[in-house]
N, C-alpha and C. Protein backbone atom coordinates (compact mmCIF):
# COMPACT_ATOMS: atom_id res chain seq x y z
N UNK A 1 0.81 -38.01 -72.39
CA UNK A 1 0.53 -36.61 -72.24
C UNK A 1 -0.77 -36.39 -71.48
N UNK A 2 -1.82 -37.20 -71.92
CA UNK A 2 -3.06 -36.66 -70.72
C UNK A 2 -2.95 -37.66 -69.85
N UNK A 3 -1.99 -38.73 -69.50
CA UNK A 3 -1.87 -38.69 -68.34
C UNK A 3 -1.49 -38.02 -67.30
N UNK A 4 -0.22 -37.10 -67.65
CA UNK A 4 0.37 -35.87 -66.94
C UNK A 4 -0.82 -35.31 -67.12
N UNK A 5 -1.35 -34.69 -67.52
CA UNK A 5 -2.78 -33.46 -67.28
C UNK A 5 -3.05 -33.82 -66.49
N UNK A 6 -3.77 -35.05 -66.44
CA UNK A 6 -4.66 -35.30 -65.49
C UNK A 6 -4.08 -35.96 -64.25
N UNK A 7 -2.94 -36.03 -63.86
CA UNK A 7 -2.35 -35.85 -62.45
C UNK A 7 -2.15 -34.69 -62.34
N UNK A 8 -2.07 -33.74 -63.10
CA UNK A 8 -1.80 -32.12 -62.61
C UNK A 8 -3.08 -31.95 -62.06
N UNK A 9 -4.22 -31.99 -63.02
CA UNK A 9 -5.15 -31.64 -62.24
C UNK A 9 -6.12 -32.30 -61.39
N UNK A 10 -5.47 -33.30 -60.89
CA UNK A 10 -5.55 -34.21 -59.90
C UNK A 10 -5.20 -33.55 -58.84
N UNK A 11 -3.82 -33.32 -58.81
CA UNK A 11 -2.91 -32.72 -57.87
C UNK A 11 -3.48 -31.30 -57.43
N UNK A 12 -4.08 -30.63 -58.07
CA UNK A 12 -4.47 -28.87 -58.04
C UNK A 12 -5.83 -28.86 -57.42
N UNK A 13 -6.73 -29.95 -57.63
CA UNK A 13 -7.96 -30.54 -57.45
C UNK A 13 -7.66 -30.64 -55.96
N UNK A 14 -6.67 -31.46 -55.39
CA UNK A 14 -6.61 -31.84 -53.93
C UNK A 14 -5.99 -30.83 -53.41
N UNK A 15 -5.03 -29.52 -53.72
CA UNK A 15 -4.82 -28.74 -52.99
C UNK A 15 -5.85 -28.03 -52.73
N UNK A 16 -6.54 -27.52 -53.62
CA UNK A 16 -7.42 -26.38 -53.40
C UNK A 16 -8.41 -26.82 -52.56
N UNK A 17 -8.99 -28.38 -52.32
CA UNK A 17 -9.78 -28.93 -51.48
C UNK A 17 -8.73 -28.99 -49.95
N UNK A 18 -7.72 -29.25 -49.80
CA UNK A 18 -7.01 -28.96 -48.48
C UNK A 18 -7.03 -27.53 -47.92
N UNK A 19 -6.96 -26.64 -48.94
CA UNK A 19 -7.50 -25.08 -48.50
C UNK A 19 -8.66 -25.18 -48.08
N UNK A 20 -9.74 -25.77 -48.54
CA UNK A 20 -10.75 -25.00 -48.29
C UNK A 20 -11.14 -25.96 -47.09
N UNK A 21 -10.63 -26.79 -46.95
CA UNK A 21 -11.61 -27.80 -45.49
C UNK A 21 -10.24 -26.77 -44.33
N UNK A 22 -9.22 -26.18 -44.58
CA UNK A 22 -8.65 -25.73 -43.45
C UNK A 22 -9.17 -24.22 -42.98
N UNK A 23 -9.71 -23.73 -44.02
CA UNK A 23 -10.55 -22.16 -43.63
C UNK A 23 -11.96 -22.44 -43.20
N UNK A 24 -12.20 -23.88 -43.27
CA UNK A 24 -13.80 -24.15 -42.58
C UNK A 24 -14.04 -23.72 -41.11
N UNK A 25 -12.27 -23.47 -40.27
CA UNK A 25 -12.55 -23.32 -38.75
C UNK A 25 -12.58 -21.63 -38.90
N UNK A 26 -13.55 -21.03 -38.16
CA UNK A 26 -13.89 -19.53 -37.94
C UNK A 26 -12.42 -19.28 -36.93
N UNK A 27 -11.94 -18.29 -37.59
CA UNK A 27 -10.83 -17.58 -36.62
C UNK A 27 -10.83 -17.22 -35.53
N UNK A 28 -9.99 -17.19 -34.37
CA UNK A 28 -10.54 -17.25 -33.15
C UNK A 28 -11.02 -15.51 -32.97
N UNK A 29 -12.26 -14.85 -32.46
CA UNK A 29 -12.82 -13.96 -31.92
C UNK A 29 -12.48 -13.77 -30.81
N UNK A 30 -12.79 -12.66 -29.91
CA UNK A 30 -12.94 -12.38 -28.81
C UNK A 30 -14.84 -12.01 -28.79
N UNK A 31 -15.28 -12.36 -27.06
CA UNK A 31 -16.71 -12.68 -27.41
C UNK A 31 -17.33 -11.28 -27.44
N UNK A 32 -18.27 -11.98 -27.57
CA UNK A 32 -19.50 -10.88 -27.88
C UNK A 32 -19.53 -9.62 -26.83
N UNK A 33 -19.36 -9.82 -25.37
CA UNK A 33 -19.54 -8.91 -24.71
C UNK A 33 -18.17 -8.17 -24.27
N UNK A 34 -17.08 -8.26 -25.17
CA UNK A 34 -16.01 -7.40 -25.08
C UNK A 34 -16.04 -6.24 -25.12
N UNK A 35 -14.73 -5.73 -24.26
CA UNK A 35 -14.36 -4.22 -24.71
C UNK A 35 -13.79 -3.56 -26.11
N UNK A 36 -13.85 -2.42 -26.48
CA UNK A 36 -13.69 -2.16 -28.14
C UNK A 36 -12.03 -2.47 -27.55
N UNK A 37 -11.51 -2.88 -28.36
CA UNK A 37 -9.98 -2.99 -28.65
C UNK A 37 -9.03 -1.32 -28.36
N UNK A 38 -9.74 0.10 -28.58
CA UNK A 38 -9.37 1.52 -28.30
C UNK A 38 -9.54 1.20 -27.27
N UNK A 39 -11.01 0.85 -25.76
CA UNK A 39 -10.83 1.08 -24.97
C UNK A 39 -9.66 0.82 -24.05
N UNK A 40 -9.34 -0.64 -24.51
CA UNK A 40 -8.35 -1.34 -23.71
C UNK A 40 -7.06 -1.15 -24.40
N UNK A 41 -6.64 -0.42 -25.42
CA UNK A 41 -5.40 0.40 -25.49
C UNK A 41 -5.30 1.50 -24.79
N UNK A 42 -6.34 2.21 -24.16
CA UNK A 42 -6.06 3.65 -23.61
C UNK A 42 -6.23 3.15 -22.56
N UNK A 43 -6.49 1.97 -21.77
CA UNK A 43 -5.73 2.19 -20.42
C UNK A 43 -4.30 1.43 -20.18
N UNK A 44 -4.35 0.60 -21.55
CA UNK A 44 -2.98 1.05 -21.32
C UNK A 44 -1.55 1.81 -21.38
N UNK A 45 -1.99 2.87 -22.31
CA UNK A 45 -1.24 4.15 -22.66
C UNK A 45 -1.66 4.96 -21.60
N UNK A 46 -2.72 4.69 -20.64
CA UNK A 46 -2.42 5.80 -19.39
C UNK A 46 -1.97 4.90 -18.09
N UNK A 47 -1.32 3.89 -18.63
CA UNK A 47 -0.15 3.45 -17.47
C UNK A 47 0.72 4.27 -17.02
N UNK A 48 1.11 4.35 -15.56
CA UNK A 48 2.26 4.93 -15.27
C UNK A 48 3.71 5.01 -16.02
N UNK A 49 4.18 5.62 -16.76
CA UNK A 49 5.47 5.45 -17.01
C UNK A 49 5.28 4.74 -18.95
N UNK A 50 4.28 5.04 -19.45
CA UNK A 50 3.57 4.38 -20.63
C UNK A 50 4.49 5.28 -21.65
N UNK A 51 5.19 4.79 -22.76
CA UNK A 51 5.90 4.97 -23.35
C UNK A 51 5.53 4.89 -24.83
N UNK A 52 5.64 3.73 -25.55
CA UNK A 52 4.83 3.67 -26.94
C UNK A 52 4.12 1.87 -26.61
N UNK A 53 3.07 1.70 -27.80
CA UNK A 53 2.56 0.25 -27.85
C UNK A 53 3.90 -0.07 -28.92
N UNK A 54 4.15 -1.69 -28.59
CA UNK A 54 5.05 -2.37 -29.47
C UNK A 54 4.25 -3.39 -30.31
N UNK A 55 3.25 -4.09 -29.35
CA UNK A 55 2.29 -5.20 -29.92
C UNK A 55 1.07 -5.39 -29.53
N UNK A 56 -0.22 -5.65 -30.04
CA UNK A 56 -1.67 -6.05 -29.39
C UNK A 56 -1.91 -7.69 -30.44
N UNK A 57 -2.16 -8.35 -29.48
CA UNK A 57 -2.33 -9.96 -30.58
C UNK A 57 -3.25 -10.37 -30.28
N UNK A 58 -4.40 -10.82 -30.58
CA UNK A 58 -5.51 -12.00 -30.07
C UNK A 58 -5.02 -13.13 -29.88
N UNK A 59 -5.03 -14.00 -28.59
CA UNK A 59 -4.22 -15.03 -28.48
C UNK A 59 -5.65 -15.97 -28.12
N UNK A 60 -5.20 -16.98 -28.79
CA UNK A 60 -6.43 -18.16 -28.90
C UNK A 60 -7.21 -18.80 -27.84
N UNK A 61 -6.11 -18.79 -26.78
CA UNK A 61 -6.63 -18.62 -25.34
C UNK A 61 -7.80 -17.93 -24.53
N UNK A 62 -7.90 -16.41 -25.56
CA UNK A 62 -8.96 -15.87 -25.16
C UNK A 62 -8.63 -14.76 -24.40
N UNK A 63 -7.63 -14.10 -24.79
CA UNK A 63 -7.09 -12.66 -24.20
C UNK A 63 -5.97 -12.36 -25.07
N UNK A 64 -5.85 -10.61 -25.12
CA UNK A 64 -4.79 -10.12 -25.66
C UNK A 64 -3.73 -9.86 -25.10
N UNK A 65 -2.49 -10.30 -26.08
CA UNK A 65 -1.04 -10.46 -25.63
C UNK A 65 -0.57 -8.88 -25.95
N UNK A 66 0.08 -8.02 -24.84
CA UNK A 66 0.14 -6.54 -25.26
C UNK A 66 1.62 -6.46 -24.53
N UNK A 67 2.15 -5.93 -25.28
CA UNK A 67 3.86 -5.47 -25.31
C UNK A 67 3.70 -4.22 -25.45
N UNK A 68 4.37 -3.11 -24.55
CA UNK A 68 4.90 -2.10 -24.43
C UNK A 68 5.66 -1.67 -23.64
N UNK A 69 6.35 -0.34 -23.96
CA UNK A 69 7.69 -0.10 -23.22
C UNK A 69 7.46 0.83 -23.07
N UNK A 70 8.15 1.13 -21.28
CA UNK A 70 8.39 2.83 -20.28
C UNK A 70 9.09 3.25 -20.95
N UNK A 71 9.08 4.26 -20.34
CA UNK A 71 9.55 6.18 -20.75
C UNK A 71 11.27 5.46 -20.03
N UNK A 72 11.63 4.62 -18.91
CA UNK A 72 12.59 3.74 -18.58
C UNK A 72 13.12 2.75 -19.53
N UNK A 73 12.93 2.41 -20.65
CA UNK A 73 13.23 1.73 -21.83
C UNK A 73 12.70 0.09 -21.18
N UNK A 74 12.00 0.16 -20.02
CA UNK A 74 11.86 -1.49 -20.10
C UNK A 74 10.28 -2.11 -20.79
N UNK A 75 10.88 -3.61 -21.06
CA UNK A 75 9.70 -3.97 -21.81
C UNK A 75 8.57 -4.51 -20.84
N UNK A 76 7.44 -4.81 -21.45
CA UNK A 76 6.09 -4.98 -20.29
C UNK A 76 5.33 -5.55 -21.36
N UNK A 77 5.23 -6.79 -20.80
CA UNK A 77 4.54 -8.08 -21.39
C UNK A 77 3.10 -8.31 -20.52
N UNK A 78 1.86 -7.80 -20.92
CA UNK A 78 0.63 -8.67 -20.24
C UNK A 78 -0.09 -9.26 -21.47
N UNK A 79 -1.36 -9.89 -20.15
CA UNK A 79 -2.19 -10.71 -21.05
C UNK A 79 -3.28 -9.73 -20.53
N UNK A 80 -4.20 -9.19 -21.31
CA UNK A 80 -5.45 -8.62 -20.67
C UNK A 80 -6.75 -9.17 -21.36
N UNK A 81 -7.63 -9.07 -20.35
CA UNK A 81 -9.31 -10.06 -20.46
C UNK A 81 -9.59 -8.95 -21.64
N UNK A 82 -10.33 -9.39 -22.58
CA UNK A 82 -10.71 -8.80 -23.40
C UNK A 82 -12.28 -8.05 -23.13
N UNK A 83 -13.01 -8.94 -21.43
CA UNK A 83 -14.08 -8.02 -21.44
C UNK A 83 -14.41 -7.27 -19.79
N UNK A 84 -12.74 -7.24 -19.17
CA UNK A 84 -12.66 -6.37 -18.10
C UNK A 84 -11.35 -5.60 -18.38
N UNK A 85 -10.72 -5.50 -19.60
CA UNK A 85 -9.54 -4.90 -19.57
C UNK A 85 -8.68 -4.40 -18.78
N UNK A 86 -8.85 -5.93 -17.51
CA UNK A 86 -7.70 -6.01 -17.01
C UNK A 86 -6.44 -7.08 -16.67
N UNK A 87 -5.92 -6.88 -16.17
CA UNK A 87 -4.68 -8.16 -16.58
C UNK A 87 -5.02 -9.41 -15.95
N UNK A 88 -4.81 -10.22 -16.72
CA UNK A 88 -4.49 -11.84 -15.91
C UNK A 88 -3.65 -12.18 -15.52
């Protein structure tokens, strides 16, 4: 019987240490001298033919992945610089 214990908490001991050495990496940011995230949605809602936003993602790469669709139902996939909010 305390052998089972104490592989349980053996076992609970090493998960919670695999959590915490995997949240040691800081999430990826966009840098310091970026645009606010509003600015660079409103130019792209004053695109020609700008319809609704579908998606805005921080992509690890270091620019946002932005999906939206025309008033034409088509979809529109960019990547935009996060500190010239404009496309790559």
């Amino acid at each position: 019987m305390r052998f089972r214990l104490a592989a349980c908490t053996l076992a609970a001991t090493l998960a919670v240490a695999g959590i915490a050495i995997a949240q040691d990496k800081p999430p990826p940011i966009p840098p310091q001298n970026s645009m606010k995230l509003s600015a660079i949605i409103g130019t792209v809602e004053g695109r020609a033919g700008f319809l609704y936003l579908y998606s805005v993602e921080w992509n690890e790469d270091g620019y946002y992945d932005v999906i939206y669709f025309t008033d034409d139902k088509a979809k529109v996939e960019m990547k935009l610089d996060p500190v010239t909010g404009k496309a790559k």
